[in-house]
C-alpha atoms as a PDB file:
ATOM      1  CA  UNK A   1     158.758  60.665  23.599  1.00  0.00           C
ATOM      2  CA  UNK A   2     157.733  63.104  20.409  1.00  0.00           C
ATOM      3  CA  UNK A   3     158.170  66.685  20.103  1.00  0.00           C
ATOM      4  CA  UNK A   4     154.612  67.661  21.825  1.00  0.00           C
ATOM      5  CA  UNK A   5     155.242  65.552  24.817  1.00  0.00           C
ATOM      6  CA  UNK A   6     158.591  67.416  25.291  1.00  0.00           C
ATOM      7  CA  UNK A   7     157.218  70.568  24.946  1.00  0.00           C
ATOM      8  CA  UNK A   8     154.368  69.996  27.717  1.00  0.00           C
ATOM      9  CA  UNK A   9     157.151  68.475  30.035  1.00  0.00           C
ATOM     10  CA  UNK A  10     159.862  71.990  29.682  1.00  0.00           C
ATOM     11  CA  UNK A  11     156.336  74.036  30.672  1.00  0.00           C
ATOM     12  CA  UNK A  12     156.463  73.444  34.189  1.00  0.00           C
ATOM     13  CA  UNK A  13     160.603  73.481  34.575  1.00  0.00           C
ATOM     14  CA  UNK A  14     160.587  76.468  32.642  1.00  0.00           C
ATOM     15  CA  UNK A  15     158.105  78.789  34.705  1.00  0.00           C
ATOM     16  CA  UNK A  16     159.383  77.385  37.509  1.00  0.00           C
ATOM     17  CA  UNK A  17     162.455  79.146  36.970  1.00  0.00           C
ATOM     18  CA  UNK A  18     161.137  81.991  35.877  1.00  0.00           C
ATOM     19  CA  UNK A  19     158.989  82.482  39.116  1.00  0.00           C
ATOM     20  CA  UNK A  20     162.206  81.888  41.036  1.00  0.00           C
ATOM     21  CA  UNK A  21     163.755  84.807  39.494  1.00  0.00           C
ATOM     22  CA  UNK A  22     160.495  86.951  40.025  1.00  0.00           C
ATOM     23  CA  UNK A  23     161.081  85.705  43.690  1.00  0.00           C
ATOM     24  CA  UNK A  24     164.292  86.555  43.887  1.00  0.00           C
ATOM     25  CA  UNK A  25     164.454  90.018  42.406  1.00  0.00           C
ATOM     26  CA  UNK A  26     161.540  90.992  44.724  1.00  0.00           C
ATOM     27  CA  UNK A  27     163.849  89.888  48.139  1.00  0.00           C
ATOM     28  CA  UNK A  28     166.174  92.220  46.369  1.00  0.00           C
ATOM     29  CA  UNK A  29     164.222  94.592  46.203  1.00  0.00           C
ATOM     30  CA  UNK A  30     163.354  94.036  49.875  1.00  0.00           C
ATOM     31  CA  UNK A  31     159.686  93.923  48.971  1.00  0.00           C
ATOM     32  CA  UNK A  32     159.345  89.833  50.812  1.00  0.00           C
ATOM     33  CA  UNK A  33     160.871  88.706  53.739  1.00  0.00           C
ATOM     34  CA  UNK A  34     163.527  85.655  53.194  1.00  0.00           C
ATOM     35  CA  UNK A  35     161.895  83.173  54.791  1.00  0.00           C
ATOM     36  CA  UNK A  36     158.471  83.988  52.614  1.00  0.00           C
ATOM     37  CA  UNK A  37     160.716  83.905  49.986  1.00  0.00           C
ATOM     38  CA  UNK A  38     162.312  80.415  50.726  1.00  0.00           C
ATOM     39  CA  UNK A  39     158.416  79.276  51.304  1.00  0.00           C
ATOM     40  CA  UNK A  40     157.393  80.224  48.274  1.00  0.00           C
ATOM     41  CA  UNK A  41     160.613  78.830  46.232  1.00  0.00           C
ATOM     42  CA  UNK A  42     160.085  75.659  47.879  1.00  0.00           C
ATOM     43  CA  UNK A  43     156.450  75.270  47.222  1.00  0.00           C
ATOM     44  CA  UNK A  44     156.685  76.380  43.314  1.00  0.00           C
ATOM     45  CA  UNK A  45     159.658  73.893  42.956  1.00  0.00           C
ATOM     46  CA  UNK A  46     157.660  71.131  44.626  1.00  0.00           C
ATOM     47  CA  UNK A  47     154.222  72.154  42.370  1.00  0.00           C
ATOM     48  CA  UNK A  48     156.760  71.909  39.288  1.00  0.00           C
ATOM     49  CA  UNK A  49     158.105  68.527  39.949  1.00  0.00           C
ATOM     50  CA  UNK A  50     154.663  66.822  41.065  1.00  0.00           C
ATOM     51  CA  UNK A  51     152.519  68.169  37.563  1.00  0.00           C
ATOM     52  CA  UNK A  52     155.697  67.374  35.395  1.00  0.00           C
ATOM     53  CA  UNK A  53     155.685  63.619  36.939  1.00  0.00           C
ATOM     54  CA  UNK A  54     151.544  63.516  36.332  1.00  0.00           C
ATOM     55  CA  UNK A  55     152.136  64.708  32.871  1.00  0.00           C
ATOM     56  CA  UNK A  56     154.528  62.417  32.476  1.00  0.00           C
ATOM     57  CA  UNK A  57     153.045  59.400  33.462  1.00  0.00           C
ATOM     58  CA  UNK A  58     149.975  60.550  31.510  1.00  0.00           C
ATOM     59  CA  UNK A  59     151.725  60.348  28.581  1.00  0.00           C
ATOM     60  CA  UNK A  60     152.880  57.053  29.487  1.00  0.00           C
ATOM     61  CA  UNK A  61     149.176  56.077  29.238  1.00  0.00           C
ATOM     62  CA  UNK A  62     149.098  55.801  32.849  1.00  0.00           C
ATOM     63  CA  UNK A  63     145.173  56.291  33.801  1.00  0.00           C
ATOM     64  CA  UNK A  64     143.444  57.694  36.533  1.00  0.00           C
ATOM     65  CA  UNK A  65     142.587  55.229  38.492  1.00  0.00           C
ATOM     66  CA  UNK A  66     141.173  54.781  42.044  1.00  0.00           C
ATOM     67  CA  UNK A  67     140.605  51.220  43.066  1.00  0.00           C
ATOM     68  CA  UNK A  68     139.240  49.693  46.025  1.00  0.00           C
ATOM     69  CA  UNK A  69     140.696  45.688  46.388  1.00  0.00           C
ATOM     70  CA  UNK A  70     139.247  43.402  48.548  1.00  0.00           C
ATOM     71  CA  UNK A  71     140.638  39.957  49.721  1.00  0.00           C
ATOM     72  CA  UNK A  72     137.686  38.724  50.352  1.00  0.00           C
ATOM     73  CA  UNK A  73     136.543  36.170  53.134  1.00  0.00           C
ATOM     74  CA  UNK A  74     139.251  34.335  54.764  1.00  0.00           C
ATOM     75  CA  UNK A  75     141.492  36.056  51.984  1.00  0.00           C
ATOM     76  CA  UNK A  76     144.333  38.417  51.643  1.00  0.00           C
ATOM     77  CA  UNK A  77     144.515  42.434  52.655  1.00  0.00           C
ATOM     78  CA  UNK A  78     141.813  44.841  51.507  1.00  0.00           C
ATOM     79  CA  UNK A  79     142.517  48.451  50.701  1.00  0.00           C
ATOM     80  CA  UNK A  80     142.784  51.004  48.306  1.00  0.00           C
ATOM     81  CA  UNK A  81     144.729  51.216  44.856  1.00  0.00           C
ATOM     82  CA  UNK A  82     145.740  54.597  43.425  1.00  0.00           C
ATOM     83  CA  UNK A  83     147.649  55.453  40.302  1.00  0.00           C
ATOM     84  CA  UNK A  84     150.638  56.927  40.029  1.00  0.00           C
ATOM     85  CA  UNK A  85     149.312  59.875  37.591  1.00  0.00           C
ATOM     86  CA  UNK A  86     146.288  60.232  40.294  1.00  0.00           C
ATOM     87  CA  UNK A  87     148.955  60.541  43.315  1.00  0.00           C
ATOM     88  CA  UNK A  88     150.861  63.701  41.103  1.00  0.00           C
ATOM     89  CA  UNK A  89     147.528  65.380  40.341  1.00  0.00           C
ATOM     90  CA  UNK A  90     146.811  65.276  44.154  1.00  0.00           C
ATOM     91  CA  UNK A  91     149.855  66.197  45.211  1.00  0.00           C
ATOM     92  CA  UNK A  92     149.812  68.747  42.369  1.00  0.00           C
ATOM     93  CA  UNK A  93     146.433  70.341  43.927  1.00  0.00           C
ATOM     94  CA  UNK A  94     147.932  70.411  47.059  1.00  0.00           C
ATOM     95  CA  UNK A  95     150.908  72.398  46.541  1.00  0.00           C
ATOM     96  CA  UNK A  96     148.889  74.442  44.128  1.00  0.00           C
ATOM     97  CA  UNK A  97     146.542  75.525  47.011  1.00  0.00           C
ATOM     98  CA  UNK A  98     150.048  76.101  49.132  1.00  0.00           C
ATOM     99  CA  UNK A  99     150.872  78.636  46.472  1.00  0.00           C
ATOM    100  CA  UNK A 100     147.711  80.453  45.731  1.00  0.00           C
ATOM    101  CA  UNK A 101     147.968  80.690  49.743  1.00  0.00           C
ATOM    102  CA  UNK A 102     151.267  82.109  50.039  1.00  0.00           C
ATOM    103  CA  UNK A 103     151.047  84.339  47.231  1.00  0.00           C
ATOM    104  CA  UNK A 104     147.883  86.108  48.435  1.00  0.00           C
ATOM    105  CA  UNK A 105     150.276  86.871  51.663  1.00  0.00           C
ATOM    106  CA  UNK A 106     153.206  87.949  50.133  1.00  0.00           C
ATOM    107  CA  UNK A 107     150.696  90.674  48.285  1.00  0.00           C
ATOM    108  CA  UNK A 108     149.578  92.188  51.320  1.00  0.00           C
ATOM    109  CA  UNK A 109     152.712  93.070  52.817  1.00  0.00           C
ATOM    110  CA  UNK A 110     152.429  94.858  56.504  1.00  0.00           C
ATOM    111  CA  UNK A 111     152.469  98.803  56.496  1.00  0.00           C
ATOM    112  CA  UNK A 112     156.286  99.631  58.551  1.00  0.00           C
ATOM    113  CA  UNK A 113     154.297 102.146  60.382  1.00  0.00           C
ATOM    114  CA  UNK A 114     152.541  99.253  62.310  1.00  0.00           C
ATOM    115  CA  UNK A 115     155.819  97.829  63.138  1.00  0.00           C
ATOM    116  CA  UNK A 116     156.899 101.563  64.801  1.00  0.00           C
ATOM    117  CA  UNK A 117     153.527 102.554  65.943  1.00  0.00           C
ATOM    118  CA  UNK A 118     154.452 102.423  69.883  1.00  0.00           C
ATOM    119  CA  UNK A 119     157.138 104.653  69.121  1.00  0.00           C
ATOM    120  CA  UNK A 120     155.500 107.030  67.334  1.00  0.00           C
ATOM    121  CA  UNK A 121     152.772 107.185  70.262  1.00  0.00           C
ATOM    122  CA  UNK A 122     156.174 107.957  72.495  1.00  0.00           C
ATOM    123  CA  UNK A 123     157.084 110.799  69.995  1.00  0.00           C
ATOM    124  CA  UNK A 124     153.837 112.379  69.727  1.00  0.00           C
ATOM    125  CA  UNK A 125     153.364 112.552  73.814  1.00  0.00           C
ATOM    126  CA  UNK A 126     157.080 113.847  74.044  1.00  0.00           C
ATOM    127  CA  UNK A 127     156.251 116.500  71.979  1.00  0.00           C
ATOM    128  CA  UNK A 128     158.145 115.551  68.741  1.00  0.00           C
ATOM    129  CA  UNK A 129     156.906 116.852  65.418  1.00  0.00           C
ATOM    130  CA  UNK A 130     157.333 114.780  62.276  1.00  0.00           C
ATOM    131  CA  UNK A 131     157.815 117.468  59.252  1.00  0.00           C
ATOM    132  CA  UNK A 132     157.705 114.436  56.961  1.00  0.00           C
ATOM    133  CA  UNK A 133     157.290 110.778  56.949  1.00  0.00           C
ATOM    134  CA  UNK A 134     157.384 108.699  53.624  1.00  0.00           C
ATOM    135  CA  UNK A 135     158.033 104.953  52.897  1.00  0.00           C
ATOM    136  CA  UNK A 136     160.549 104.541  50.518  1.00  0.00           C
ATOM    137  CA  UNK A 137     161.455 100.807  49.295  1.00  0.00           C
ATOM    138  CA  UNK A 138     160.017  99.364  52.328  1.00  0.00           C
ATOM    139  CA  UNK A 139     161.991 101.897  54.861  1.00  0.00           C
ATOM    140  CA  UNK A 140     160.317 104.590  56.986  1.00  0.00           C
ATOM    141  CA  UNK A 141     161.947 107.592  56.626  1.00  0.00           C
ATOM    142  CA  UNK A 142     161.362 110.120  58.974  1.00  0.00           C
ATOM    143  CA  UNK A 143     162.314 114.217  59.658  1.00  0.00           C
ATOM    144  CA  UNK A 144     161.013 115.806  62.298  1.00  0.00           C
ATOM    145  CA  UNK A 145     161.671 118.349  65.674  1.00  0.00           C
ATOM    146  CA  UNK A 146     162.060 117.484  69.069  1.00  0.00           C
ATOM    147  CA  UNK A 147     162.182 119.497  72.497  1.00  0.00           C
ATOM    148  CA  UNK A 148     164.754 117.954  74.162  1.00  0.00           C
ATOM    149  CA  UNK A 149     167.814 115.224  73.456  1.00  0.00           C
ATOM    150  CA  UNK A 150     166.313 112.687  76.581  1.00  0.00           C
ATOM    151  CA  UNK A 151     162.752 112.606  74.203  1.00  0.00           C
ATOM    152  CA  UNK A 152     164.879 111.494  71.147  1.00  0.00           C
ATOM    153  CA  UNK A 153     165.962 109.033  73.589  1.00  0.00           C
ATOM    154  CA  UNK A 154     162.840 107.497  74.292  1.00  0.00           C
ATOM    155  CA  UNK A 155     162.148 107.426  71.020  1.00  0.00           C
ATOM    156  CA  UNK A 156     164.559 105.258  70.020  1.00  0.00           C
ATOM    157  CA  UNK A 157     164.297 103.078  73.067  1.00  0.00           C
ATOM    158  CA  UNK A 158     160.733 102.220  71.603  1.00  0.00           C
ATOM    159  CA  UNK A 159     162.232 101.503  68.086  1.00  0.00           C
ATOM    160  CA  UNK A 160     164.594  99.154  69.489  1.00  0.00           C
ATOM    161  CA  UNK A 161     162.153  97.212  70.972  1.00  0.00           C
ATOM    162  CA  UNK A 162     160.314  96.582  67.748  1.00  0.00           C
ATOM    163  CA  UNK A 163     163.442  95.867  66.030  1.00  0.00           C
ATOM    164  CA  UNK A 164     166.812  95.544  67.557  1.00  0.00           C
ATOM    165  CA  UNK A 165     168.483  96.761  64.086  1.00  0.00           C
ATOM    166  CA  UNK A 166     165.395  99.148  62.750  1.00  0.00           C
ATOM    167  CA  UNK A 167     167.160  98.187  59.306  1.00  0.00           C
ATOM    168  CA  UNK A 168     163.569  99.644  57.753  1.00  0.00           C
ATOM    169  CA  UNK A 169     163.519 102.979  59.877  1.00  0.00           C
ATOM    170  CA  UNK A 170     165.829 106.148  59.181  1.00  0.00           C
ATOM    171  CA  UNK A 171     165.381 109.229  61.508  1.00  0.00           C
ATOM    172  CA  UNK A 172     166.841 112.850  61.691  1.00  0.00           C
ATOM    173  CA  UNK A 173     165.829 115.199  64.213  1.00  0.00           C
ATOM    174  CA  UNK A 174     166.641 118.645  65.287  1.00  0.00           C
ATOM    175  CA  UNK A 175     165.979 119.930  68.687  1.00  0.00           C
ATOM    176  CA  UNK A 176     163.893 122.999  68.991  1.00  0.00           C
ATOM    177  CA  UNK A 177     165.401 123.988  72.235  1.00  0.00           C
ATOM    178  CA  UNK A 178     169.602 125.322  72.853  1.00  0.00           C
ATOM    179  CA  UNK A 179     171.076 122.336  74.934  1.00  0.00           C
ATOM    180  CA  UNK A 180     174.106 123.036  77.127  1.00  0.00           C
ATOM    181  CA  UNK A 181     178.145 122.376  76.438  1.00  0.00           C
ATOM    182  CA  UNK A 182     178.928 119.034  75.840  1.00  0.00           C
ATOM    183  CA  UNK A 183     180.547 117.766  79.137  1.00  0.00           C
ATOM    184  CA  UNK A 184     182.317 114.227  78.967  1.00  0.00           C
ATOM    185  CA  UNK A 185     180.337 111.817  77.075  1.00  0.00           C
ATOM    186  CA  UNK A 186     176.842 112.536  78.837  1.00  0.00           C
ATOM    187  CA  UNK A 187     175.322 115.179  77.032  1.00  0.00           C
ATOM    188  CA  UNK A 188     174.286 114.868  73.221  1.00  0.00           C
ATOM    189  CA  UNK A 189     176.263 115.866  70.209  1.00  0.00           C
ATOM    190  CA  UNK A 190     175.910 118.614  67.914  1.00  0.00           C
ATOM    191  CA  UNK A 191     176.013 116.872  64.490  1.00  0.00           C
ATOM    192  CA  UNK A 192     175.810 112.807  66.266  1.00  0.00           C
ATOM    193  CA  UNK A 193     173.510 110.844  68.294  1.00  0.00           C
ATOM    194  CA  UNK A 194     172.772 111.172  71.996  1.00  0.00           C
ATOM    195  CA  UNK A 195     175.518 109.495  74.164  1.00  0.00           C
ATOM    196  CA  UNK A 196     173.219 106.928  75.140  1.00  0.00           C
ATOM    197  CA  UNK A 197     173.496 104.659  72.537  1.00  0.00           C
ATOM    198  CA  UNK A 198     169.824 105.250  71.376  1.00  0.00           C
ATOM    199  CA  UNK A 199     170.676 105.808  67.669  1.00  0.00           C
ATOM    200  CA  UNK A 200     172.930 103.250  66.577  1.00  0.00           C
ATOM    201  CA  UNK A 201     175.026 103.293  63.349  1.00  0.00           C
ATOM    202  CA  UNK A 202     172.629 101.879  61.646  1.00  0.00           C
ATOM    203  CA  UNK A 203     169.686 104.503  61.537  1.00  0.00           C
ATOM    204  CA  UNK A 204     171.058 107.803  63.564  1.00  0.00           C
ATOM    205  CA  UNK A 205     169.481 110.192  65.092  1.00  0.00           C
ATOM    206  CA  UNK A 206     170.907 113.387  64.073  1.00  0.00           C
ATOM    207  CA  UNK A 207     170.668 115.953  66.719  1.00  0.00           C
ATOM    208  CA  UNK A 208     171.448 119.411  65.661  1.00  0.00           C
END
């Protein structure tokens, strides 16, 4: 094997792991879901190893061939002869199309407001007025008023359902109207979430 024929084979290892780290950093970054991320490692390692092996065996003087054989009458088995250099290529075009499908959807991620958009409908018919709403890394963040503790509530009984942990929602809120002595552990905090467990740790509701 001569220099050029080693250079042409480190192409494909080489970008390979360089579009691993590009992977990578972006789950980091929390900008692709893990298991899009997995799909798309495993595809681009798979692309990788099938065009290094064609390359390979091209340079082996291994031709493109596509045969048909027939036994004949009263002969042996008839069927059809490929290659090894023609299987790569194929399966080279194959998991090249996998890729150039799973790229296009990791670029067209799915706005977080979709995800929350039945509980938004609950805020806006309880009354509750956003003051602002921004995406920031991938996470809604929300600020806003409400008239009572019980709509905050609802609220987050609707974010729960679209996502048990709302890791990618943060809410504040402040109630607009004076709500009576805490009694026990039913009514609402001053400074913490309601009492019913609507706001977990994770993304509070902060009731002032």
């Amino acid at each position: 094997m001569n220099a050029m024929e080693r250079v042409y084979l480190s192409i494909c290892p080489v970008a390979t792991v360089s579009g691993i780290g590009v992977v990578i950093y972006a789950l980091l970054k929390r900008s692709m879901a893990p298991a899009q991320a997995v799909y798309l490692i495993v595809v681009l390692t798979l692309f990788s190893l099938c065009f290094t092996l064609f390359l390979h065996n091209l340079f082996q003087d291994d031709k493109l061939v596509f045969e048909s054989n027939w036994g004949g009458l009263g002969g042996g088995l008839s069927g059809w002869s490929l290659s090894p250099a023609l299987i790569f290529l194929l399966l080279s075009i194959g998991s090249l199309a996998l890729l150039v499908v799973a790229l296009g959807t990791a670029n067209s991620p799915t706005d977080v407001r979709e995800r929350y958009r039945a509980a938004l409908n609950v805020a806006a018919q309880k009354g509750i007025q956003f003051d602002s709403a921004q995406i920031v890394g991938e996470k809604l963040i929300l600020k806003g008023t409400a008239p009572l503790a019980t709509d905050v509530n609802a609220f987050w009984d609707q974010v729960k359902l679209a996502n048990p942990i709302h890791d990618d929602l943060e809410a504040q809120f402040t109630l607009r109207t004076p709500q009576p002595p805490a009694t026990g552990g039913s009514a609402a905090s001053s400074t913490g979430a309601p009492s019913t467990g609507a706001s977990p740790v994770h993304s509070p509701a902060a009731v002032k």
